[in-house]
Protein backbone atom coordinates (compact mmCIF):
# COMPACT_ATOMS: atom_id res chain seq x y z
CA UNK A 1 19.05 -11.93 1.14
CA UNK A 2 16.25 -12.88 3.30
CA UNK A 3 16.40 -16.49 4.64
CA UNK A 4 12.49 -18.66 3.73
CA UNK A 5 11.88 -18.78 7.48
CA UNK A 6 12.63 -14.98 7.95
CA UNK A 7 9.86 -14.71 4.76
CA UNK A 8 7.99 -16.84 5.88
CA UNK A 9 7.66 -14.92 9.36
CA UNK A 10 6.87 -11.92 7.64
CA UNK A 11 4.19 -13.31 6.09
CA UNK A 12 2.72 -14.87 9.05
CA UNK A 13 3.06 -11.72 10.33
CA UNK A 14 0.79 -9.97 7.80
CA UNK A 15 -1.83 -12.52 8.09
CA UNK A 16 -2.78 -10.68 11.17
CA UNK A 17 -3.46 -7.30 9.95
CA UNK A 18 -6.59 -6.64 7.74
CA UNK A 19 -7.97 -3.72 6.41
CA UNK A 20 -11.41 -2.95 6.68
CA UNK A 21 -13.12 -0.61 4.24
CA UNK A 22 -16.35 1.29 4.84
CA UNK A 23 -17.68 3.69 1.67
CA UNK A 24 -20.52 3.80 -0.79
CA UNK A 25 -17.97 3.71 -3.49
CA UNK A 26 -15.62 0.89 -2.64
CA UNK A 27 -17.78 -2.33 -2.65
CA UNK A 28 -19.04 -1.36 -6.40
CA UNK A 29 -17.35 -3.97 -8.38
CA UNK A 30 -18.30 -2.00 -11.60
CA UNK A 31 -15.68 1.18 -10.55
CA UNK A 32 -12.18 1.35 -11.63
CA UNK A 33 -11.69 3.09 -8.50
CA UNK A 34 -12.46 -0.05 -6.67
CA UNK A 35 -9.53 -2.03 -8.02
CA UNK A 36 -7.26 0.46 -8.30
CA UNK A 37 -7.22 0.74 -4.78
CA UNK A 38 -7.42 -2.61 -3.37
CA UNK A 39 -4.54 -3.59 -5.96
CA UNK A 40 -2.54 -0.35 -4.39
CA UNK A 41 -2.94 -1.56 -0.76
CA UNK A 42 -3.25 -5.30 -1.58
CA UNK A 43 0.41 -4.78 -2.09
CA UNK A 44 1.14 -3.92 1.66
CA UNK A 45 -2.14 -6.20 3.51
CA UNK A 46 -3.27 -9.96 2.31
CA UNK A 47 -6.71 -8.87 2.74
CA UNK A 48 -9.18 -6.13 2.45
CA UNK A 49 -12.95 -6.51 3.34
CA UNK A 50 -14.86 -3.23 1.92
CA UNK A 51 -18.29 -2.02 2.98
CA UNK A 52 -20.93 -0.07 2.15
CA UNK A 53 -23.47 -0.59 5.09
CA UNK A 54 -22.21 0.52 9.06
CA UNK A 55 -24.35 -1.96 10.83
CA UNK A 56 -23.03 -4.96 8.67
CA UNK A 57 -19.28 -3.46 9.33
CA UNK A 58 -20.40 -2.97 12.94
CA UNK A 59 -20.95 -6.73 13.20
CA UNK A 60 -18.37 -7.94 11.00
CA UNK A 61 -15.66 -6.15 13.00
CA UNK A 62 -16.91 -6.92 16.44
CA UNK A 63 -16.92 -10.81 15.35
CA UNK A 64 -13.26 -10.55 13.91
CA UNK A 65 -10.49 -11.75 16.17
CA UNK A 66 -6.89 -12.15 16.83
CA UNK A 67 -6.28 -9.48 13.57
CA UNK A 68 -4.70 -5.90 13.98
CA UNK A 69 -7.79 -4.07 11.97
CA UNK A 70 -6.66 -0.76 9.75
CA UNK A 71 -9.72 1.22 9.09
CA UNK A 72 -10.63 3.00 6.42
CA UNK A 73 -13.96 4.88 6.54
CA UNK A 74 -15.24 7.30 4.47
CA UNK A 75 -16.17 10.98 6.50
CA UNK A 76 -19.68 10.70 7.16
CA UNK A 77 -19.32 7.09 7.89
CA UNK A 78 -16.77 8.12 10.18
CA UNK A 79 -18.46 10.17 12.44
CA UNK A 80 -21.24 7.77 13.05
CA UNK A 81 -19.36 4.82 13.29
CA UNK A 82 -15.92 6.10 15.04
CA UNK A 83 -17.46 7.15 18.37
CA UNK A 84 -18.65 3.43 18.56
CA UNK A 85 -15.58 1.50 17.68
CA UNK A 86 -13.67 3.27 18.75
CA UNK A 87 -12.01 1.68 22.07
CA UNK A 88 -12.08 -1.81 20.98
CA UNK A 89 -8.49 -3.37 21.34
CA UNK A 90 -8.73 -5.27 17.78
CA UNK A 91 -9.06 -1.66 15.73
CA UNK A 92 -5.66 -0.49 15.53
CA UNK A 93 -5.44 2.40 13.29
CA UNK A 94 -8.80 4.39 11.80
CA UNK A 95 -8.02 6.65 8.29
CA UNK A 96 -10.47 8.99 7.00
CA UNK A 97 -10.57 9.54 3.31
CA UNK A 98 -12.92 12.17 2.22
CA UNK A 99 -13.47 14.98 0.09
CA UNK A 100 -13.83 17.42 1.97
CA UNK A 101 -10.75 17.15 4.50
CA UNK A 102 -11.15 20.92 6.34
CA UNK A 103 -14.92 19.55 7.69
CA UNK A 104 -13.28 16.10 9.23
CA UNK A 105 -10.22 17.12 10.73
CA UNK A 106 -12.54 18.74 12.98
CA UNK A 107 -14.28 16.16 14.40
CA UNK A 108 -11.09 13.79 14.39
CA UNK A 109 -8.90 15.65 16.91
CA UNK A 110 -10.76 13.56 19.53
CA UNK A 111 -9.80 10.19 18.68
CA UNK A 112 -6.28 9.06 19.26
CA UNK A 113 -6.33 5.82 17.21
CA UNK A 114 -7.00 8.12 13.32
CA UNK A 115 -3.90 8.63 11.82
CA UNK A 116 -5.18 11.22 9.73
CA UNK A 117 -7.87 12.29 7.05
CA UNK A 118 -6.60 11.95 3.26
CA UNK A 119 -8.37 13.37 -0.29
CA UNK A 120 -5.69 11.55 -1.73
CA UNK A 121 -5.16 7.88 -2.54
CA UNK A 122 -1.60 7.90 -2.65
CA UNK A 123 -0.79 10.01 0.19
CA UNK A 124 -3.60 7.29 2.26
CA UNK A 125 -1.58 4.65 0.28
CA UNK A 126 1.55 5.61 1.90
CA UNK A 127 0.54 6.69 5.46
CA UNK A 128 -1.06 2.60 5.53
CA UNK A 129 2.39 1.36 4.47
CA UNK A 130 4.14 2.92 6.85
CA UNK A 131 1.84 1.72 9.53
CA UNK A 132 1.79 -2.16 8.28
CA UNK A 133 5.74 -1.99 8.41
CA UNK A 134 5.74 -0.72 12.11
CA UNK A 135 3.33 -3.67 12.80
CA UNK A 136 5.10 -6.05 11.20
CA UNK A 137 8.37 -5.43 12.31
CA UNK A 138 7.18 -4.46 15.71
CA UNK A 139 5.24 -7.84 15.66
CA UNK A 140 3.01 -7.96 18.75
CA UNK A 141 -0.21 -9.39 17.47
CA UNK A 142 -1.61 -9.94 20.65
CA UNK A 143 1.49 -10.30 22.93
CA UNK A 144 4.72 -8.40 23.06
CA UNK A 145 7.31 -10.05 20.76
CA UNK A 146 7.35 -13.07 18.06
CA UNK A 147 8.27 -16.56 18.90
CA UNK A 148 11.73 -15.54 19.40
CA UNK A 149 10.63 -13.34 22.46
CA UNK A 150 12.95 -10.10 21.27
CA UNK A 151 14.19 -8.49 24.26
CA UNK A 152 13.64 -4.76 24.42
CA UNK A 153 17.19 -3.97 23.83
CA UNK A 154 16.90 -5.52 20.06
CA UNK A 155 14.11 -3.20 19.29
CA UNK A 156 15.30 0.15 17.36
CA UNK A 157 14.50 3.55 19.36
CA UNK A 158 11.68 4.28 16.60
CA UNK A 159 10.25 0.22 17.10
CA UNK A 160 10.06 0.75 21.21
CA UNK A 161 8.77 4.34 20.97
CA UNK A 162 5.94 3.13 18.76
CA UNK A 163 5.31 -0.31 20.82
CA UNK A 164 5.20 1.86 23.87
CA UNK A 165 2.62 4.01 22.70
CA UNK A 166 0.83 1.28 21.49
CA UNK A 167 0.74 -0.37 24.90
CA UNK A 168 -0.02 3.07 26.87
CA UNK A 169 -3.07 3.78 24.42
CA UNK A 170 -4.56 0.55 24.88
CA UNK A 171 -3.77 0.42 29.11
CA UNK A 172 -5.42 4.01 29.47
CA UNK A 173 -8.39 3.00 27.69
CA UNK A 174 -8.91 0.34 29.97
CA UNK A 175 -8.42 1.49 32.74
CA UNK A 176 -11.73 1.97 35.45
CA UNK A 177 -13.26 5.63 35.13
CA UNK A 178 -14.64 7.01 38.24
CA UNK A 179 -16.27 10.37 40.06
CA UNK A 180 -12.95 10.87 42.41
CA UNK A 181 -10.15 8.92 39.85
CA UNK A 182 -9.00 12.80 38.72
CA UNK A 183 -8.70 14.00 42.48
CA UNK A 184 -7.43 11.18 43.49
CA UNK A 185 -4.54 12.08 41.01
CA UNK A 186 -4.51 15.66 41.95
CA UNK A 187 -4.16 14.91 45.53
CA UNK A 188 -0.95 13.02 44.81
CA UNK A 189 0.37 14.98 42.88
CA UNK A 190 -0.01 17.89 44.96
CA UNK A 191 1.65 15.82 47.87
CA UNK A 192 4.36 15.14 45.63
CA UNK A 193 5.22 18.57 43.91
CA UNK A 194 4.58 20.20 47.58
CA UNK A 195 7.84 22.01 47.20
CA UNK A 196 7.87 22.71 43.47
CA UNK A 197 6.17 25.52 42.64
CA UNK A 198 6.08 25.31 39.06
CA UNK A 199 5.15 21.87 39.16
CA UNK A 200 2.09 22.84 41.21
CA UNK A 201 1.33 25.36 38.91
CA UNK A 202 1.28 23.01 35.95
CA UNK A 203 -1.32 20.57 38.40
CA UNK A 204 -3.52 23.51 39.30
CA UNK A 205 -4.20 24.33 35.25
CA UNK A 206 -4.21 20.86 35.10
CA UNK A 207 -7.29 20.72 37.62
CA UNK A 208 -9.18 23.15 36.64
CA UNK A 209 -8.68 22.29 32.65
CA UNK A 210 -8.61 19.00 31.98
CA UNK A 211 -11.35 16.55 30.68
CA UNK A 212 -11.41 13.09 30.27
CA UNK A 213 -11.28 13.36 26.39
CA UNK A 214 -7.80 14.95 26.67
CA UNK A 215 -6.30 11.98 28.41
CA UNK A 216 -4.50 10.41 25.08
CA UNK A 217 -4.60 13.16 22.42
């Protein structure tokens, strides 16, 4: 049985994740399909802010801090609004939930932080879940571990795998882009691999392939 301070934790640890809902349909407080919903993730999040307008979510999410933000945004919403958002550190996880899934998973392979598109509010339901128990067990809000400063070796190979990422994501997309930063690379690497020649192979494809959207499919 869980002890009060290990639920209590938990439910610190909760406080910091908030979903944020953009869709014509989900701020009508006269749909059933509004509280069903919020009632089936309310079970998983303590709060859920829903909106119908982008430039009001726009401003309401770039004012939010210290929160892991799960959004939900219907697909033409989506592919105004995702381009934009995108990169900030506080958006952890973008879901798509449309009707007509074939159209949006199109325009989604670009963007590393959607976790999919969904027609379906329990599959959405579930993929959410999953997410807000890898944060919350994870626990890195904005540092690495909880108050108890977890060494890596405590972590399960599934927790560190998915804290890794985490931490990779966000350090590529801050890194500096410039002109000569993919020569630069390509000049190492060929000084490297100089005697491996199907490593230089790979770097050559690599050079005359790659683009910077491809750096964290």
């Amino acid at each position: 049985m869980a002890s009060s301070e290990g639920l209590l934790s938990e439910s610190n640890r909760l406080e910091d994740i908030i979903i944020i809902w953009l869709d014509e349909t989900i701020a009508n407080p006269d749909t059933i399909l509004l509280s069903q919903r919020k009632n089936l993730l309310l079970s998983y999040v303590k709060a859920i802010q829903p909106f119908t307008n982008d430039s009001a979510c726009m401003k309401y999410i770039a004012n939010i801090t210290d929160v892991h933000i799960l959004f939900i945004v219907s697909g033409s919403h989506g592919e105004k609004i995702v381009p934009i958002i995108h990169d900030l550190p506080k958006l952890t996880f973008i879901y798509i939930f449309c009707a007509d899934k074939n159209k949006h998973e199109i325009w989604t392979k670009q963007f590393n932080k959607i976790r999919g598109v969904f027609n379906d509010d329990l599959l959405l339901s579930i993929k959410v879940k999953d997410d807000v128990c890898s944060l919350v067990n994870i626990n890195f809000p904005f540092g690495l571990f909880d108050s108890a400063q977890r060494s890596l070796q405590e972590l399960s190979k599934e927790q560190a795998s998915f804290m890794w990422f985490q931490l990779v994501t966000e350090l590529l997309l801050r890194l500096p882009h410039t002109p000569d930063s993919k020569a630069e690379m390509v000049t190492e690497c060929h000084s490297h691999y100089k005697e491996n020649g199907v490593q230089l192979e790979k770097i050559t494809i690599f050079e005359n392939t790659y683009q910077a959207c491809d750096a964290i499919k």
